[in-house]
N, C-alpha and C. Protein backbone atom coordinates (compact mmCIF):
# COMPACT_ATOMS: atom_id res chain seq x y z
N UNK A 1 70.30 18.30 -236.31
CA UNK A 1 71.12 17.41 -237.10
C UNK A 1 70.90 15.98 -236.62
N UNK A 2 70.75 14.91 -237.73
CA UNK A 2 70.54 13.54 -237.58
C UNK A 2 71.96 13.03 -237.27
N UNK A 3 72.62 12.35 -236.28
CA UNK A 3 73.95 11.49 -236.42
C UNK A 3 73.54 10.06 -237.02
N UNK A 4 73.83 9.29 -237.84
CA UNK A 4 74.15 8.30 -237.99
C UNK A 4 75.15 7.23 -238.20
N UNK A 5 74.77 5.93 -238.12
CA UNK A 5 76.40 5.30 -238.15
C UNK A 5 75.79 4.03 -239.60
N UNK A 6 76.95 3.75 -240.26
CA UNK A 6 76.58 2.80 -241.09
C UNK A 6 77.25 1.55 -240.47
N UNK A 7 76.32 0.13 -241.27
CA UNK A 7 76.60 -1.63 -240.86
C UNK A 7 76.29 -2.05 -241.54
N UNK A 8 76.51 -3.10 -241.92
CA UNK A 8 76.37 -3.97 -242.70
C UNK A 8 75.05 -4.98 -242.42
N UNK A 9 74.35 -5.29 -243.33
CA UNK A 9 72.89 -6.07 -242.92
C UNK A 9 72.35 -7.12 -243.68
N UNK A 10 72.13 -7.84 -243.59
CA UNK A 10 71.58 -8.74 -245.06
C UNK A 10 70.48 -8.33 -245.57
N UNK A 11 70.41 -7.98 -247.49
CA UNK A 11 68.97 -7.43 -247.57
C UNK A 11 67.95 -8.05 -246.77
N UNK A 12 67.92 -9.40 -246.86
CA UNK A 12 66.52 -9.77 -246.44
C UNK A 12 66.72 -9.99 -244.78
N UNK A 13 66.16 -9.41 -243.93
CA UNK A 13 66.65 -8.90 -242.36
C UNK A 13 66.42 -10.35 -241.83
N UNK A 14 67.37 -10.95 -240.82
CA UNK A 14 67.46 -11.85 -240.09
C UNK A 14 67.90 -13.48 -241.29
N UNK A 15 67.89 -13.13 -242.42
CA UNK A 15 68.75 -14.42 -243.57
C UNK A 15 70.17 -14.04 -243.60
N UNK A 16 70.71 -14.93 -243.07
CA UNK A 16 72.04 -15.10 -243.65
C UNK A 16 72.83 -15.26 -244.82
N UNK A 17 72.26 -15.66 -245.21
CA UNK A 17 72.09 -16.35 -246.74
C UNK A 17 72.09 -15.51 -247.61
N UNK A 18 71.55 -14.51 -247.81
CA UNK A 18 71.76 -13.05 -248.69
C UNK A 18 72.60 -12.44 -248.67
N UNK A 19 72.53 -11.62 -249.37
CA UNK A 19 74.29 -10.63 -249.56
C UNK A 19 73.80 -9.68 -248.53
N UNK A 20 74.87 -8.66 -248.04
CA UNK A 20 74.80 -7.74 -247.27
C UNK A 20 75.12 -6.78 -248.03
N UNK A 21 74.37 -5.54 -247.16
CA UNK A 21 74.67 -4.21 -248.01
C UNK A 21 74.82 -3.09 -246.95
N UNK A 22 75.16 -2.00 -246.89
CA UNK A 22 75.64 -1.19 -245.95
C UNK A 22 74.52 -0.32 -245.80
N UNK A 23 73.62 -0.60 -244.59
CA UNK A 23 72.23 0.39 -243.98
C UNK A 23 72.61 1.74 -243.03
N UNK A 24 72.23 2.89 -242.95
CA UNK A 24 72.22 3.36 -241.56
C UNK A 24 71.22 3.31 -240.69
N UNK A 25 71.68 3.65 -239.63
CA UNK A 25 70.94 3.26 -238.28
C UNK A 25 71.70 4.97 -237.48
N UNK A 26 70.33 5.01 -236.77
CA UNK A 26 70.55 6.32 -235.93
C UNK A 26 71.05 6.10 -234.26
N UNK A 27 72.30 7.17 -234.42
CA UNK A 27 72.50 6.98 -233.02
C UNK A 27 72.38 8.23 -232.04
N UNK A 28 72.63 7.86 -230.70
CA UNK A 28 72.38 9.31 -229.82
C UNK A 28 73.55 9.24 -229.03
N UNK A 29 74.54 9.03 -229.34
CA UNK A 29 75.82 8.58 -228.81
C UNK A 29 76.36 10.22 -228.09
N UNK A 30 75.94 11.48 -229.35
CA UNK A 30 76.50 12.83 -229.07
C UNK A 30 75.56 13.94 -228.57
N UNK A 31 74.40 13.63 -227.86
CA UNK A 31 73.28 14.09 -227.47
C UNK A 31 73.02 13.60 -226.25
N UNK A 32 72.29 14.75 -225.76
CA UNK A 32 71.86 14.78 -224.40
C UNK A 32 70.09 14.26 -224.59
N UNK A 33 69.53 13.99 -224.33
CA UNK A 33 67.86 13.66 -224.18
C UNK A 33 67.53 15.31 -223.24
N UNK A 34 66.45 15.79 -224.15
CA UNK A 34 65.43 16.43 -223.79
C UNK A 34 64.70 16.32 -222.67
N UNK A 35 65.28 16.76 -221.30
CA UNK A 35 64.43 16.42 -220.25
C UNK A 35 63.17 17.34 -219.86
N UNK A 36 61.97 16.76 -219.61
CA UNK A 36 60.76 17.35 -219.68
C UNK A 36 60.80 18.69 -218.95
N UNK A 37 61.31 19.40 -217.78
CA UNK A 37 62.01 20.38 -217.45
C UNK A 37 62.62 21.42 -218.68
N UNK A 38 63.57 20.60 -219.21
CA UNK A 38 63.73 21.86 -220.42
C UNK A 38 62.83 21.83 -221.74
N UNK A 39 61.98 21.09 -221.79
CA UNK A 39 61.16 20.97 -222.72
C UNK A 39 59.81 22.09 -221.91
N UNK A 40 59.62 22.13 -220.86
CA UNK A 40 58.36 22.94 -220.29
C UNK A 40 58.96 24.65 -220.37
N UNK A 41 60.44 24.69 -219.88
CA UNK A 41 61.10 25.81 -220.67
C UNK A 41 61.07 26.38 -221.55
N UNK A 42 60.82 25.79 -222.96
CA UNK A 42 61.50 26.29 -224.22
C UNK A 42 59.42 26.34 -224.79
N UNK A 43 58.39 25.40 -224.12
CA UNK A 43 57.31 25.92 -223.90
C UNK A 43 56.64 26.98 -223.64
N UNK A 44 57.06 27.11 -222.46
CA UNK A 44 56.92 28.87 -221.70
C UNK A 44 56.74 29.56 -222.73
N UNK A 45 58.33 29.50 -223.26
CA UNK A 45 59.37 30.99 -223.48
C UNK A 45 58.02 31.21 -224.64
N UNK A 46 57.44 29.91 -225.69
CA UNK A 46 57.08 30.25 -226.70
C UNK A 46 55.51 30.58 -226.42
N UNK A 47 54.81 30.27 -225.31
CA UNK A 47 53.44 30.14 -225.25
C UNK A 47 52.99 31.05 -224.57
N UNK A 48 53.59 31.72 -223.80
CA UNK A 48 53.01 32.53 -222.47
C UNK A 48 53.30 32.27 -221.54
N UNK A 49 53.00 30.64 -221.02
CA UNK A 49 52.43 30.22 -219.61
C UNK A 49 53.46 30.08 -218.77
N UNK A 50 53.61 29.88 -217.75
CA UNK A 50 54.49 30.02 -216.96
C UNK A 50 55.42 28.23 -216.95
N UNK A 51 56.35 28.45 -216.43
CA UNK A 51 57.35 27.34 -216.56
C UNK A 51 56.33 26.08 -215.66
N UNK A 52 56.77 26.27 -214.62
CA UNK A 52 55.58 25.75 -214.24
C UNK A 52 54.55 25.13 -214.51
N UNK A 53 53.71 25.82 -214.80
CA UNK A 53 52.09 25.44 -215.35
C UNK A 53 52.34 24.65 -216.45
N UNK A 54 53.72 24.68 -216.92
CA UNK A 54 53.63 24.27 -218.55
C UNK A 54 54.02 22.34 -217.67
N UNK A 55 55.38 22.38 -217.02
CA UNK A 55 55.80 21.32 -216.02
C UNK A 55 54.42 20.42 -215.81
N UNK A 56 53.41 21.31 -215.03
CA UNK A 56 52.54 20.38 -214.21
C UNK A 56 51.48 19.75 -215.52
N UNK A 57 51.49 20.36 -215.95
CA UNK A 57 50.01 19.77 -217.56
C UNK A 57 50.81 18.52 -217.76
N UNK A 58 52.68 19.05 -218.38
CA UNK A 58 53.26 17.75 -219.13
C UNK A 58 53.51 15.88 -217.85
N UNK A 59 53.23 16.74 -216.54
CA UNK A 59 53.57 15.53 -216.37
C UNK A 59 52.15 14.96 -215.81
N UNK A 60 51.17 15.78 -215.31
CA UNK A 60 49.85 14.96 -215.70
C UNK A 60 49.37 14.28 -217.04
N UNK A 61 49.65 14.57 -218.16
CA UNK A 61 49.41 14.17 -219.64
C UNK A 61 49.90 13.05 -219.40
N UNK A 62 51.69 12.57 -218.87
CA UNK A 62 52.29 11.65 -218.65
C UNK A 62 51.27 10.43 -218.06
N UNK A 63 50.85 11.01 -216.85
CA UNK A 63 49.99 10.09 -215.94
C UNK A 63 48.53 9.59 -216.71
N UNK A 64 47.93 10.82 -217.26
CA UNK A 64 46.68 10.36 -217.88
C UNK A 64 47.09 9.28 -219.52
N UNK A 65 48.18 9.59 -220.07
CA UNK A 65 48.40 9.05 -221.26
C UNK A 65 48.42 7.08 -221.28
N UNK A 66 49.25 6.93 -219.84
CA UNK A 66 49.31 5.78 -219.08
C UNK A 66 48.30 4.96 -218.98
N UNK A 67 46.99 5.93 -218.25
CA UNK A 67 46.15 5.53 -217.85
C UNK A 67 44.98 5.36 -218.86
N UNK A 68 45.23 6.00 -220.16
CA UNK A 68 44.20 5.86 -221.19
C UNK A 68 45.15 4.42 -221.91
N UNK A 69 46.01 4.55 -222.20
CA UNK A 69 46.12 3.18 -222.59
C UNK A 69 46.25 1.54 -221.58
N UNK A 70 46.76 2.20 -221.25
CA UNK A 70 45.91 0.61 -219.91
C UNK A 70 44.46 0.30 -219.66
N UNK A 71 43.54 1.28 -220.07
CA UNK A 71 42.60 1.41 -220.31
C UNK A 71 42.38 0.55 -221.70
N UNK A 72 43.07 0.35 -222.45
CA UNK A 72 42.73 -0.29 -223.96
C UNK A 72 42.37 0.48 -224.93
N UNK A 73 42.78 2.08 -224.94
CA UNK A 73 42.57 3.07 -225.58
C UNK A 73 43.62 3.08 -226.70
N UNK A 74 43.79 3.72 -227.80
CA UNK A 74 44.57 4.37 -229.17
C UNK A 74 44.49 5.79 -228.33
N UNK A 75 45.44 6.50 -227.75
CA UNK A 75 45.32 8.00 -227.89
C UNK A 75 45.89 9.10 -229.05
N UNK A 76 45.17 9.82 -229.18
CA UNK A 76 45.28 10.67 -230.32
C UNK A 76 45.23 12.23 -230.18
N UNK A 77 46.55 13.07 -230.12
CA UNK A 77 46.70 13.87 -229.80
C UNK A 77 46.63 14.59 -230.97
N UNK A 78 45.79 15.45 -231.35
CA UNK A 78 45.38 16.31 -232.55
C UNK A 78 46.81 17.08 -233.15
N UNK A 79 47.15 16.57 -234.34
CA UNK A 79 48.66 17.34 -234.33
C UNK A 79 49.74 17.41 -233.86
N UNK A 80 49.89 16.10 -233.36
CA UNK A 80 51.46 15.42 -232.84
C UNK A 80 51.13 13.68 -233.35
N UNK A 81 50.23 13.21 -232.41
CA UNK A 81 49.84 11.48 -233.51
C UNK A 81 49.72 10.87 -231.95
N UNK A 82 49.68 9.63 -232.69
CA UNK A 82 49.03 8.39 -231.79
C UNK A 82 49.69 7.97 -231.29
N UNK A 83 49.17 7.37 -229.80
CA UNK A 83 50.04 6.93 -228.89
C UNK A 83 49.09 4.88 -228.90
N UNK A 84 49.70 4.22 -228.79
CA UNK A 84 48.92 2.94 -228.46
C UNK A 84 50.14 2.02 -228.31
N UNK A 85 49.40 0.53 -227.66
CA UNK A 85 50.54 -0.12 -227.35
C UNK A 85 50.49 -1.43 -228.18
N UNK A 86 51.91 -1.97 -227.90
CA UNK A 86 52.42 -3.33 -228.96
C UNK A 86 52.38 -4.45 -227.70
N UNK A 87 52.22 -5.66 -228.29
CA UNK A 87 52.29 -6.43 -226.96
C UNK A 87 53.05 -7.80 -228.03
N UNK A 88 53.66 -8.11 -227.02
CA UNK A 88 54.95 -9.25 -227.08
C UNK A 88 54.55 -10.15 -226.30
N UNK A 89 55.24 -11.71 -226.59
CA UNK A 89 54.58 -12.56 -226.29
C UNK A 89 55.45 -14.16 -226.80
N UNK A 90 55.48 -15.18 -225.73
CA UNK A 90 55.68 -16.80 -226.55
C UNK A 90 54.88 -17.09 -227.12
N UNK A 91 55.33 -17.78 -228.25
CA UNK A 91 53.88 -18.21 -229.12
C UNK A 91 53.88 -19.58 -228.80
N UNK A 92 52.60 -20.24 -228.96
CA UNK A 92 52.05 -21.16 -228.74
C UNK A 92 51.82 -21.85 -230.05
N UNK A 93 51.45 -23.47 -229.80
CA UNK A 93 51.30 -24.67 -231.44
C UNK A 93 49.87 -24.29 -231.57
N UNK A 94 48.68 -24.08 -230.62
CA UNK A 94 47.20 -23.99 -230.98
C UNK A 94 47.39 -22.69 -229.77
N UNK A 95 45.04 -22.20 -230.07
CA UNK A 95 44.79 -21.36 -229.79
C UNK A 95 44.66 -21.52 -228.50
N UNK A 96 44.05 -22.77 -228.35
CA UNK A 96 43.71 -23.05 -226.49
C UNK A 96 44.63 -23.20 -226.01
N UNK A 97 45.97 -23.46 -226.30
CA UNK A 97 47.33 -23.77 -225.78
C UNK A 97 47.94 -21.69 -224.72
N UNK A 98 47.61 -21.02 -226.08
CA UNK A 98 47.54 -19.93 -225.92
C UNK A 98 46.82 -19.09 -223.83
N UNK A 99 47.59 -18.33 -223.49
CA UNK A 99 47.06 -18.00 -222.08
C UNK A 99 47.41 -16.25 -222.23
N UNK A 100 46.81 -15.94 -221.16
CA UNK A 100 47.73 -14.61 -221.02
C UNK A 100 49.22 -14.25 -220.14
N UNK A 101 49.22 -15.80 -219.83
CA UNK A 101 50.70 -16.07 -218.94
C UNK A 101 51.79 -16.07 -220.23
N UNK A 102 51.50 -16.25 -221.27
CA UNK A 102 52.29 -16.21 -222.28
C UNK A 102 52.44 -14.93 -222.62
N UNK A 103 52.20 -13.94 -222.14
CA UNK A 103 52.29 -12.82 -222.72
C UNK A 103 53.62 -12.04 -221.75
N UNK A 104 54.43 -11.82 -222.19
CA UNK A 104 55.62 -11.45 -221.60
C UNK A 104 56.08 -8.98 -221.89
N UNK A 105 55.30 -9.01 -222.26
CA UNK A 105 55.36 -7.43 -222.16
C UNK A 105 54.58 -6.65 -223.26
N UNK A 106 54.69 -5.36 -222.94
CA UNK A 106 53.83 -4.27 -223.44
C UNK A 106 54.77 -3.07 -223.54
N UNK A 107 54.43 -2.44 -224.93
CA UNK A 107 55.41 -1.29 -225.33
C UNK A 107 54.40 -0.25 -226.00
N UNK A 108 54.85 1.11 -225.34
CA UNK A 108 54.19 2.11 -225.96
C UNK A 108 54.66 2.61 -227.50
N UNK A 109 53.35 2.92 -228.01
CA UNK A 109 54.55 2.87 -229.55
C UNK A 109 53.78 4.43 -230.04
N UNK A 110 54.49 4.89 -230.80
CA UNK A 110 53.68 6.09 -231.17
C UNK A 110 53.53 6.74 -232.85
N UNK A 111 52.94 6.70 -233.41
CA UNK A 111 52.70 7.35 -234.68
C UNK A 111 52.35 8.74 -235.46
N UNK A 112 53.29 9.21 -235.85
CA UNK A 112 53.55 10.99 -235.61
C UNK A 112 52.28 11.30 -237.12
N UNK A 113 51.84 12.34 -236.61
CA UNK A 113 50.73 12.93 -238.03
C UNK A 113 51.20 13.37 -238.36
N UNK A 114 51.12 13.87 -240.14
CA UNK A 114 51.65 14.53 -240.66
C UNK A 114 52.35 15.69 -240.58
N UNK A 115 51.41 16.27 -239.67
CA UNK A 115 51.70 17.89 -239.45
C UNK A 115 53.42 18.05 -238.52
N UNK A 116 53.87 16.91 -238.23
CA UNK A 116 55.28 16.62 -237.50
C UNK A 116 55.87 15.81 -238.03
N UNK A 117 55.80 15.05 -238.92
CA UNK A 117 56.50 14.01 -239.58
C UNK A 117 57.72 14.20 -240.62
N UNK A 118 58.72 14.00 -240.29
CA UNK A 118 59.71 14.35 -240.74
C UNK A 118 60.00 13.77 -242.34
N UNK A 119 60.85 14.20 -242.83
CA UNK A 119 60.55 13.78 -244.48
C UNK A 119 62.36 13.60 -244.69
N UNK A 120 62.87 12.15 -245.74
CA UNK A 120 64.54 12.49 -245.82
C UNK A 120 64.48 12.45 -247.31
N UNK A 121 63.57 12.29 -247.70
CA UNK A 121 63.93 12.17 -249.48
C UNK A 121 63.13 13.08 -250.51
N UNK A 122 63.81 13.16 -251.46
CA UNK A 122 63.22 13.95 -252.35
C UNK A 122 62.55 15.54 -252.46
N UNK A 123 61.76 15.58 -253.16
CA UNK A 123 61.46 17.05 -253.04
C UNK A 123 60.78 17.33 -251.68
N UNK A 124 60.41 16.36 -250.96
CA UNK A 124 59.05 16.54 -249.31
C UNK A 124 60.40 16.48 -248.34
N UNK A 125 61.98 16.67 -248.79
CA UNK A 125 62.50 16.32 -247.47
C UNK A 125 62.22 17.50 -246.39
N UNK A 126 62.23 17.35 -245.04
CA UNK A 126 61.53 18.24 -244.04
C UNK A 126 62.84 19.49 -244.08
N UNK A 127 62.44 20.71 -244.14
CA UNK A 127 63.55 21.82 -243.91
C UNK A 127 64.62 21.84 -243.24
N UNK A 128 65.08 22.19 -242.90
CA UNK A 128 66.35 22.06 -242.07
C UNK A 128 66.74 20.66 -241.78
N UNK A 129 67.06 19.90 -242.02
CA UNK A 129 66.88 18.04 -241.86
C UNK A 129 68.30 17.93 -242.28
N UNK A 130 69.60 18.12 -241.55
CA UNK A 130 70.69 17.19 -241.84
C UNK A 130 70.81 15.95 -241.34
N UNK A 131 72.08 15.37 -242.20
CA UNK A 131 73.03 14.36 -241.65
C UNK A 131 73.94 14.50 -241.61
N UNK A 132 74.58 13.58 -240.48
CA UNK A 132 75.89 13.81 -240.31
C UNK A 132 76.71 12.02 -239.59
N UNK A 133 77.48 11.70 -241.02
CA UNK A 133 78.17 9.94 -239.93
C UNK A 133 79.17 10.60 -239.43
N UNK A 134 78.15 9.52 -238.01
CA UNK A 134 79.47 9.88 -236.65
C UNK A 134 80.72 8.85 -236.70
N UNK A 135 80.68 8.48 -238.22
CA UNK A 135 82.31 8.05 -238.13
C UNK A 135 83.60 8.76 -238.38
N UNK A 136 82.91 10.17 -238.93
CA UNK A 136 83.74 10.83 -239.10
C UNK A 136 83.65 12.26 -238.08
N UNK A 137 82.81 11.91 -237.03
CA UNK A 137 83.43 12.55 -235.80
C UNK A 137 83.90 12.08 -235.13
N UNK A 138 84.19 10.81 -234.88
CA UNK A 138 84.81 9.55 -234.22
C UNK A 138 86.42 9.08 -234.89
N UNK A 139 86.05 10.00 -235.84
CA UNK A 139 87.73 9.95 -236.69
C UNK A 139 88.22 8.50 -237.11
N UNK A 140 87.38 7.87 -237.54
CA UNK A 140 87.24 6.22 -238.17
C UNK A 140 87.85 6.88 -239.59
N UNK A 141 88.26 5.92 -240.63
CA UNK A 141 88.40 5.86 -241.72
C UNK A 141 87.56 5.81 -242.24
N UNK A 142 87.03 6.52 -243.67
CA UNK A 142 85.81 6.19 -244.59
C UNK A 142 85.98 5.30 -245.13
N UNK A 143 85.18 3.46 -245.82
CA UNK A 143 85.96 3.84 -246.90
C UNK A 143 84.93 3.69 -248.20
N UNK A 144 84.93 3.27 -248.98
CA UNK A 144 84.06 3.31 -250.42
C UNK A 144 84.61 4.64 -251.34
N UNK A 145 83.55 5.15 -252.15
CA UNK A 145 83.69 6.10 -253.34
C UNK A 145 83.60 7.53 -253.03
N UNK A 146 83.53 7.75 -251.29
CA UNK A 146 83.09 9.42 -251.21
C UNK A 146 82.30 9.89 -251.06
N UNK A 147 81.11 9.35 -251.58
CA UNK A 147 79.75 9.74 -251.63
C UNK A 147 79.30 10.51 -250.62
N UNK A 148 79.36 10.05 -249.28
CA UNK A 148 78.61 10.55 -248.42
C UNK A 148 79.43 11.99 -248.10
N UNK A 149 77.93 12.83 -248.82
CA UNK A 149 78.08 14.29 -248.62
C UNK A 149 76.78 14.75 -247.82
N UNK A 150 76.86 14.45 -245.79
CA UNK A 150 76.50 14.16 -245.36
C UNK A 150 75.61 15.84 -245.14
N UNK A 151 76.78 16.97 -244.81
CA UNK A 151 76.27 18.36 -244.30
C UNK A 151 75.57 18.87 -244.98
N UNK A 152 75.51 18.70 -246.65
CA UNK A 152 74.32 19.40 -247.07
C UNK A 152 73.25 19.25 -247.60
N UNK A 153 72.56 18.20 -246.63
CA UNK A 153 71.52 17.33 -247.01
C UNK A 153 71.52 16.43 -248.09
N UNK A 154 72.46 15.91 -248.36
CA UNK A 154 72.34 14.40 -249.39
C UNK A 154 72.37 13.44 -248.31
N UNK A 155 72.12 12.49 -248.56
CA UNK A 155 72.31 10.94 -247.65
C UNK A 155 73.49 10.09 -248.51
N UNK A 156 73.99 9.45 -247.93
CA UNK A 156 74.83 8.14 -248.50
C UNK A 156 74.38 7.47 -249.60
N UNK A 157 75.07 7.60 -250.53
CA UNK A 157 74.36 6.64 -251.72
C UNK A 157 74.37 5.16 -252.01
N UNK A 158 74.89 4.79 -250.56
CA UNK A 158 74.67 3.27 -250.64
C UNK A 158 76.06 2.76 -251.26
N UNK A 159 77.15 3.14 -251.96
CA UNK A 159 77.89 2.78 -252.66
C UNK A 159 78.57 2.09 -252.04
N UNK A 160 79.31 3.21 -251.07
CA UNK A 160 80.43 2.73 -250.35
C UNK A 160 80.75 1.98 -249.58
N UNK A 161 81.75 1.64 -248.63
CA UNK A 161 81.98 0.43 -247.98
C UNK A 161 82.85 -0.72 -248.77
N UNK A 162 82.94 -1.70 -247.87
CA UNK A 162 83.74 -2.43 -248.40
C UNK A 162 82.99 -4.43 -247.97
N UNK A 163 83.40 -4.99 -248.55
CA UNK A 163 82.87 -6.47 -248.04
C UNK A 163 83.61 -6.96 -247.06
N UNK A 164 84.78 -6.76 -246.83
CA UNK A 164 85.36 -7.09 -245.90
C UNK A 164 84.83 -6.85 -244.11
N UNK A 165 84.26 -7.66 -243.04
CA UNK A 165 83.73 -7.40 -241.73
C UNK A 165 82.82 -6.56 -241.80
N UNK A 166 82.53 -5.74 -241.10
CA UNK A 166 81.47 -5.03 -240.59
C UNK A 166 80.61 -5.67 -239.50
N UNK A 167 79.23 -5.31 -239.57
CA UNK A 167 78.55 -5.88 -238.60
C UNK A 167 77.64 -6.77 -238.18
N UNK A 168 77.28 -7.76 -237.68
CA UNK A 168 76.17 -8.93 -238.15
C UNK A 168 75.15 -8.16 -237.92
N UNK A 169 73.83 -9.00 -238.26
CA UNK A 169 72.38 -8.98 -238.38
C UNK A 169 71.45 -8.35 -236.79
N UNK A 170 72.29 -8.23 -235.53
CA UNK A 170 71.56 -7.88 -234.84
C UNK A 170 70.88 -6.79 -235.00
N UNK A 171 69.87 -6.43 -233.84
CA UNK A 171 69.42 -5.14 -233.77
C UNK A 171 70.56 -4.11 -233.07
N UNK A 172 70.26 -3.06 -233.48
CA UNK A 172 71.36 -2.16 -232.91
C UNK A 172 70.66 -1.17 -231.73
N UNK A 173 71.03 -1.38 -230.82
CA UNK A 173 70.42 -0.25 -230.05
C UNK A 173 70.80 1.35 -229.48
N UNK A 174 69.67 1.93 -229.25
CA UNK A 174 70.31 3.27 -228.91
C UNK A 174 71.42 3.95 -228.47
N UNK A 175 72.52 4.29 -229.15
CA UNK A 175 73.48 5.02 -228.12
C UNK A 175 73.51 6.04 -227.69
């Protein structure tokens, strides 16, 4: 099950100036993270190999995955997707102005292949794929037209809500 929470956003992201409309955004507020331990577990149980053996591959992969992209590599794991990195940075008025002291970090980013890629709309939505707003496990008030008939796979139809507050334009981060 997906939790999400709805906010308020301006269509056009980071203008003020536009109307706002009510987006969701995913949270992990009611979840535990998958620690590689129980992920080499639930491996095993399905593959054969021993808990273990399954442990030591995932956290060498860890080490080599590192090391292929610091390397300046795209990795590409046949049937899960690509691993490569984003790089962030001050920008500069010209090119020669430009250094690599301006470069302030590096993020692994990853791109899932088809064969794992999850689907929320229409006839391709992925099987078993709920939602569920955690405002109403949080016991918040709804408010708008009802719509969101979250448990049996519909999504929010955008309707609801109200103009009154909500949330500014930041990014929202993981809970």
């Amino acid at each position: 099950m997906i939790l999400y929470k709805k906010h308020f956003r301006t269509v056009k992201f980071g203008d003020g100036t536009t109307a706002k409309k009510v987006y969701p955004y995913i949270t992990y507020k009611y979840s535990n993270p998958a620690k590689l331990k129980e992920v080499a577990q639930q491996v095993s149980k399905t593959s054969g190999v021993s808990e273990g053996t399954v442990y030591s591959v995932l956290k060498d992969f860890r080490s080599q995955l590192k090391e292929e992209l610091l390397a300046g590599r795209i990795v590409n794991i046949e049937g899960l997707g690509y691993f490569y990195l984003s790089i962030k940075g001050n920008g500069c008025d010209t090119l020669e102005e430009f250094t690599s002291n301006n470069i302030t970090g590096l993020r692994i980013c990853f791109q899932a292949n088809s064969d794992i890629r999850l689907t929320a709309s229409g006839t391709t939505r992925t099987d078993g794929l709920t939602f569920k707003d955690v405002d109403k496990i949080d016991g918040e008030e709804e408010s708008g037209d009802g719509s969101d008939t979250d448990t049996d796979n519909t999504t929010d139809s955008g309707n609801g809500g109200s103009s009154s507050g909500g949330s500014t334009d930041e990014e929202y981060p993981i809970e």
